[in-house]
Protein backbone atom coordinates (compact mmCIF):
# COMPACT_ATOMS: atom_id res chain seq x y z
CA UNK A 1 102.84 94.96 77.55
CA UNK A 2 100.82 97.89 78.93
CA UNK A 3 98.61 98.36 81.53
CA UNK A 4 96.65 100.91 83.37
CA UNK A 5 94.40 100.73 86.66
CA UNK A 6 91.82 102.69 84.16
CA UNK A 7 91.68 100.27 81.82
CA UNK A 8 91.66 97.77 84.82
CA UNK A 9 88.66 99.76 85.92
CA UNK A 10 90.39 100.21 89.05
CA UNK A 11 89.44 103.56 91.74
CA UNK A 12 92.57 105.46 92.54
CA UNK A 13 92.35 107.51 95.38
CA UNK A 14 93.28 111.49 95.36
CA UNK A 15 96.47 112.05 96.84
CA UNK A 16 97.93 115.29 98.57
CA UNK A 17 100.44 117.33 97.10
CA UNK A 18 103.80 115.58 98.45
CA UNK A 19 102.10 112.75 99.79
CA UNK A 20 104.06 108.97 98.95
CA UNK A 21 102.16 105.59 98.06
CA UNK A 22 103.77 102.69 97.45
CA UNK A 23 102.04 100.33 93.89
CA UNK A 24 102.63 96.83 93.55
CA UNK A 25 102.54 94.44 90.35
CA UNK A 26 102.02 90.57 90.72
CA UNK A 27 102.24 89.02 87.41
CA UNK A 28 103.79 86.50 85.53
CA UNK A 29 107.12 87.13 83.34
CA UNK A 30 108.37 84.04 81.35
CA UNK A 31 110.34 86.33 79.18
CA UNK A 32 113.26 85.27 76.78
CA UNK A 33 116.34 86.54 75.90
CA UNK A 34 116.96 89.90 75.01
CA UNK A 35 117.25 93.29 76.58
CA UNK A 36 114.53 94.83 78.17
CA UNK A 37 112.96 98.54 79.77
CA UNK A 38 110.88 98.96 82.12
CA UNK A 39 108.45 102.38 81.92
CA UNK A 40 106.43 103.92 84.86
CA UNK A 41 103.76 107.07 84.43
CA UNK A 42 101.44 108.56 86.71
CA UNK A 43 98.98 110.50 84.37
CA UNK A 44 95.48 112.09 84.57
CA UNK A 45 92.43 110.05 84.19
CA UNK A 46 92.11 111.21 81.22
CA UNK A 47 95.35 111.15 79.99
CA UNK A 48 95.62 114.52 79.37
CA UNK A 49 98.91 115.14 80.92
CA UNK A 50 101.67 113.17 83.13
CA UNK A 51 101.94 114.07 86.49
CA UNK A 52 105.24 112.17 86.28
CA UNK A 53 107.19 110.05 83.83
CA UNK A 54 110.07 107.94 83.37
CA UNK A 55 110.58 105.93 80.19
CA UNK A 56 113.37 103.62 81.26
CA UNK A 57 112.88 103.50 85.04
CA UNK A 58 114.21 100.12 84.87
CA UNK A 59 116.67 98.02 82.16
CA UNK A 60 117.60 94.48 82.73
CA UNK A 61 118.94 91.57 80.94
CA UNK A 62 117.32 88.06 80.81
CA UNK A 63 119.85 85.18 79.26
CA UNK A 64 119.19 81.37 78.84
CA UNK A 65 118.38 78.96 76.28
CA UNK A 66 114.89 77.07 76.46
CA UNK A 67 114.44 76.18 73.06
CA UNK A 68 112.43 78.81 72.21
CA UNK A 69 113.09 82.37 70.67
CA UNK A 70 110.99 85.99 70.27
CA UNK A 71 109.90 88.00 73.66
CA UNK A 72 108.23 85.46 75.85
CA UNK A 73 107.93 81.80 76.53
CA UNK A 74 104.36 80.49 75.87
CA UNK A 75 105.32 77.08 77.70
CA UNK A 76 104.57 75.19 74.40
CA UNK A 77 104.64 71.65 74.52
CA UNK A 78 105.49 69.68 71.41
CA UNK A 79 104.51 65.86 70.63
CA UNK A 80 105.12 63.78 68.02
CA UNK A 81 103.20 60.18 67.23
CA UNK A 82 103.99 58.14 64.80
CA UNK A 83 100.89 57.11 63.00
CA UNK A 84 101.38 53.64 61.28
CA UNK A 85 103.31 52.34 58.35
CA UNK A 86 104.35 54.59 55.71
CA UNK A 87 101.87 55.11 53.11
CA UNK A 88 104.21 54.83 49.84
């Protein structure tokens, strides 16, 4: 998953040189398990260079067993319905 407040079309406000903010996420994570990073950059609007940059700012672990397997639970729900007699 990536995300940017540019492709949010989201205003950022200039900052002075040493000054500190403080940028909160809110969003859903029903991940599996497995291993995983977490990455934060602070670049240009442009993208043309990273005012700062850390590729593995964060690692974690999820375990548990759900039933389900690859990166995220979709919340799936599975039904079965018998339809009448057998048709042999």
């Amino acid at each position: 998953y990536d995300t940017t407040t540019r492709w949010r079309n989201m205003e950022t406000p200039c900052f002075t040189a040493g000054e500190a903010c403080r940028i909160e996420y809110d969003l859903q994570l029903p991940l599996l398990d497995g291993e995983f990073e977490l990455g934060v950059d602070v670049a240009a609007a442009d993208f043309s260079h990273y005012y700062d940059r850390l590729e593995r700012a964060l690692s974690f672990w999820v375990q548990g067993g759900k039933g389900a397997q690859g990166l995220i639970d979709l919340g799936a729900m599975i039904a079965i319905q018998r339809l009448g007699e057998p048709i042999f």
